[in-house]
N, C-alpha and C. Protein backbone atom coordinates (compact mmCIF):
# COMPACT_ATOMS: atom_id res chain seq x y z
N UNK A 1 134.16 82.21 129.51
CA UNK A 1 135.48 82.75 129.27
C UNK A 1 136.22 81.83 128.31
N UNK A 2 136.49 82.30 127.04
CA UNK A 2 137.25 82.11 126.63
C UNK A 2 139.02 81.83 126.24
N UNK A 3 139.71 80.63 126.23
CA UNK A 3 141.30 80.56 126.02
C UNK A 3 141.72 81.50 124.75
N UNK A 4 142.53 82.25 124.93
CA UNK A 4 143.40 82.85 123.75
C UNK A 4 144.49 81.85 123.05
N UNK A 5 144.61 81.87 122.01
CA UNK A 5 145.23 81.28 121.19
C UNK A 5 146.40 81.79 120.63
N UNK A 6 147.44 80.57 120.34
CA UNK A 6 148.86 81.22 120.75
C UNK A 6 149.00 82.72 119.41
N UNK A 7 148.50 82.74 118.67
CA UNK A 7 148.44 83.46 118.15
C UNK A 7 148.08 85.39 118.57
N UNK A 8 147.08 84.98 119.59
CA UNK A 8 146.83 86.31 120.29
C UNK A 8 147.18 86.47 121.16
N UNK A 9 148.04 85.21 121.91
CA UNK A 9 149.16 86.11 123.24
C UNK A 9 150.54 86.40 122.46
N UNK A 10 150.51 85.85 121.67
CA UNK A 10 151.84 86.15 120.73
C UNK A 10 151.51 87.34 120.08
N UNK A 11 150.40 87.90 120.29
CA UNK A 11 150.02 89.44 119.63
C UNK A 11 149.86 90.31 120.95
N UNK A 12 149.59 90.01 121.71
CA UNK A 12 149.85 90.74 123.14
C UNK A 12 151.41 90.99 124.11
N UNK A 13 151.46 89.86 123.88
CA UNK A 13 152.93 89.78 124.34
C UNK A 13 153.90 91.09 123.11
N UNK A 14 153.84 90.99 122.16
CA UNK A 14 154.47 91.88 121.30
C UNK A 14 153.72 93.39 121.56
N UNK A 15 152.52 93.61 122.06
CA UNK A 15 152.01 94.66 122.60
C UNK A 15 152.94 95.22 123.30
N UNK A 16 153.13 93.88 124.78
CA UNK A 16 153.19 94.49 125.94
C UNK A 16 154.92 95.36 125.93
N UNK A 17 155.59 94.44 124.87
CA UNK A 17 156.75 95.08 124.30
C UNK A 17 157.08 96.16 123.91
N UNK A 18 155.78 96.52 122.74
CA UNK A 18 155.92 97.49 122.05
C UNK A 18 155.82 99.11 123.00
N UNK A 19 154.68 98.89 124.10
CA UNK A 19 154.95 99.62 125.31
C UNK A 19 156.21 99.82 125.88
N UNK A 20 156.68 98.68 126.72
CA UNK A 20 157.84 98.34 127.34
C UNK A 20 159.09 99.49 126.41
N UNK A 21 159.11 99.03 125.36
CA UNK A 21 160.16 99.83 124.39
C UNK A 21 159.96 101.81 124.65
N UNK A 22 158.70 101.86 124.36
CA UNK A 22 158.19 103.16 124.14
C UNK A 22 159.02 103.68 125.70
N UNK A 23 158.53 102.97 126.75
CA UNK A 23 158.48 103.62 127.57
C UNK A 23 160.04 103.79 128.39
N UNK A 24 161.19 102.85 127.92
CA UNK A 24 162.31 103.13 128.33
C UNK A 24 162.67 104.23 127.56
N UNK A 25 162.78 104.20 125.82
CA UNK A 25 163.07 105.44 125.51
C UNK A 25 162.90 106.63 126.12
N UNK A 26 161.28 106.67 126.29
CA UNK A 26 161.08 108.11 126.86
C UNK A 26 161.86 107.89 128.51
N UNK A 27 162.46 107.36 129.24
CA UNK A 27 163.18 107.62 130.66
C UNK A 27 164.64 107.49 129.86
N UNK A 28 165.20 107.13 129.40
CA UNK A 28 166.72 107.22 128.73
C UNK A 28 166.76 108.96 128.40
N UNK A 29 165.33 109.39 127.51
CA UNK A 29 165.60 111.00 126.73
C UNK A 29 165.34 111.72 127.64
N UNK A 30 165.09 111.27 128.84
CA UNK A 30 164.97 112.06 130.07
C UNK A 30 165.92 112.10 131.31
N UNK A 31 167.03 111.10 131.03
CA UNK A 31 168.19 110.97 131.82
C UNK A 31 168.16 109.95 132.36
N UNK A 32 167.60 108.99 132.49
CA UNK A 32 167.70 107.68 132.60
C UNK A 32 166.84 107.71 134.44
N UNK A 33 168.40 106.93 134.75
CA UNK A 33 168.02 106.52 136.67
C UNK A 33 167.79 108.05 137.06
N UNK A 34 168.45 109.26 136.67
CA UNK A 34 168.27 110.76 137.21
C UNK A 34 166.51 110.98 136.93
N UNK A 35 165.73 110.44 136.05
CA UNK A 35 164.44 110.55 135.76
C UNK A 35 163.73 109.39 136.23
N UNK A 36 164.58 108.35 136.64
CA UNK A 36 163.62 107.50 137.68
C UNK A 36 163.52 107.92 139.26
N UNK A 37 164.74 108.74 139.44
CA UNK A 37 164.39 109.18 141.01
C UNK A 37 164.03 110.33 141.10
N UNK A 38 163.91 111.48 140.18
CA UNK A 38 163.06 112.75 140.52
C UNK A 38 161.80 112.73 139.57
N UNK A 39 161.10 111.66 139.20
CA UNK A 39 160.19 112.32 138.45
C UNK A 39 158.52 111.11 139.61
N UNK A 40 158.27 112.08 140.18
CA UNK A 40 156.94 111.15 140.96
C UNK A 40 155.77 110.18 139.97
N UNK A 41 155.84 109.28 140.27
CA UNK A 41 155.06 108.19 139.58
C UNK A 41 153.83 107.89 140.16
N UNK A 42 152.84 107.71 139.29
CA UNK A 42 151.83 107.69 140.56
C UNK A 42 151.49 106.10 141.29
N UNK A 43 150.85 105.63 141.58
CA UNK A 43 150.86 104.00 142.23
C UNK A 43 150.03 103.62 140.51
N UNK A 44 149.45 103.86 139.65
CA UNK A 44 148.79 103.63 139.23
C UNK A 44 149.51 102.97 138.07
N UNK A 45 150.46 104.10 137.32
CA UNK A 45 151.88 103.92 136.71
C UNK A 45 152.90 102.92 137.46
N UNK A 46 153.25 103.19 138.48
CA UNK A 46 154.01 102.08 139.16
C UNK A 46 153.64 100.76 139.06
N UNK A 47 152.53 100.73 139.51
CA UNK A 47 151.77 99.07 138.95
C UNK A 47 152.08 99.02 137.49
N UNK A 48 151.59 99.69 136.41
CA UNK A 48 151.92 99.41 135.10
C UNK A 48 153.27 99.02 134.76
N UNK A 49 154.25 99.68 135.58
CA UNK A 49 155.44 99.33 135.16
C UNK A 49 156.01 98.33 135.52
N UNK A 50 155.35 97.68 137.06
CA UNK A 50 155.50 96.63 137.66
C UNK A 50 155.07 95.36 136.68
N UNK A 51 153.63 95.72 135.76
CA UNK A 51 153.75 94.85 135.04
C UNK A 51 153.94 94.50 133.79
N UNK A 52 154.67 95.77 133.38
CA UNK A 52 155.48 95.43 131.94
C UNK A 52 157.10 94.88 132.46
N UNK A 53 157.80 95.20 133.35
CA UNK A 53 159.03 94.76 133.74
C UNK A 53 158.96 93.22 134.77
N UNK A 54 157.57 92.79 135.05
CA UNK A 54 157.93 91.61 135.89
C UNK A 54 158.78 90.16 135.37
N UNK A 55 159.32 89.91 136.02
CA UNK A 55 160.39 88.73 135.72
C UNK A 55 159.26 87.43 134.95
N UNK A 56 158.53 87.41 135.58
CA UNK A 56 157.84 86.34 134.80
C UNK A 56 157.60 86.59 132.91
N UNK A 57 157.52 88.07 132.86
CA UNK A 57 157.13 88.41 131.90
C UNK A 57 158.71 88.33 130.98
N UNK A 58 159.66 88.16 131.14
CA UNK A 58 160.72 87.91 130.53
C UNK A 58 161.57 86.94 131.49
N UNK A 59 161.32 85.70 131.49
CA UNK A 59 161.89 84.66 131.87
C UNK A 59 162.85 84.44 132.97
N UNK A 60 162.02 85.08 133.47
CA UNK A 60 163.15 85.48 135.19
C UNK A 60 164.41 86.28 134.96
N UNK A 61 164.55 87.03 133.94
CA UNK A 61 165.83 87.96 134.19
C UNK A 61 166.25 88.39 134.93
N UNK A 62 167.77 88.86 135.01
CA UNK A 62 168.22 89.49 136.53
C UNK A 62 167.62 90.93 136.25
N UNK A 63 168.03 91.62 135.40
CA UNK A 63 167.26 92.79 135.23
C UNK A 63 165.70 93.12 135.83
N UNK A 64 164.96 92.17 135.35
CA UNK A 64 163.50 92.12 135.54
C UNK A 64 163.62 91.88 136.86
N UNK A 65 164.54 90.84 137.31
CA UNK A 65 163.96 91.37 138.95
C UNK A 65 164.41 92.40 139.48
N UNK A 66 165.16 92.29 139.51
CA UNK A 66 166.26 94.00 140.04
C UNK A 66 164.98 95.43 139.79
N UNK A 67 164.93 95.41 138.22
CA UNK A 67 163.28 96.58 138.12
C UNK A 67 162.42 96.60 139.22
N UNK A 68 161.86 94.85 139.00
CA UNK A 68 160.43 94.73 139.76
C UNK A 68 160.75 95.28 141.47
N UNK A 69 161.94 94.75 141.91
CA UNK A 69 162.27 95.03 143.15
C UNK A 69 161.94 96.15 143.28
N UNK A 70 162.85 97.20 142.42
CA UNK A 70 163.08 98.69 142.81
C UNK A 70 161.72 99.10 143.06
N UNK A 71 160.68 98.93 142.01
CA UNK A 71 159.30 99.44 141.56
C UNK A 71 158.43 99.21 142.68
N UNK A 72 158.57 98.07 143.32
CA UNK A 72 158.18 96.98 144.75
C UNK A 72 158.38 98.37 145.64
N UNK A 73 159.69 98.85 145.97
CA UNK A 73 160.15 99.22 146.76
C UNK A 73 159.57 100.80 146.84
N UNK A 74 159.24 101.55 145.35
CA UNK A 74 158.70 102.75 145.61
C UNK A 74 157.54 102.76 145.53
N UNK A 75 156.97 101.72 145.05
CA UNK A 75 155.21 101.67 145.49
C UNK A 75 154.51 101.66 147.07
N UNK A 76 155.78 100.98 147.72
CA UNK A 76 155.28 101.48 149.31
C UNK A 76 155.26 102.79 149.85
């Protein structure tokens, strides 16, 4: 196993963004929190989103935890 080099987490990390971005738009053009509580997610998606929004992944934000919580909370 190979280390990645800052160069290719610095190309991943801008990935995981470029997702992250995609994917609030599309819940904003869908009504935002009204399309986070009626639209069923599956656990599979929930994990994904768990790990594009985790706090670690943006420097412990309050936001990022507040997400991860919520996401925590409907994955059970």
């Amino acid at each position: 196993m190979s280390l990645l080099t800052s160069s290719e987490l610095f190309a991943a990390y801008n990935d995981l963004l470029g997702n992250w971005n995609v994917l609030i738009k599309r819940i904003n053009a869908k009504g935002g929190e009204d399309f986070m509580q009626s639209t069923p997610f599956t656990p599979e998606e929930i994990n994904q989103l768990i790990t594009l929004c985790h706090p670690d992944k943006h420097d412990g934000k309050k936001l990022a935890v507040e997400m991860t919580q919520k996401l925590l909370e409907r994955r059970s």
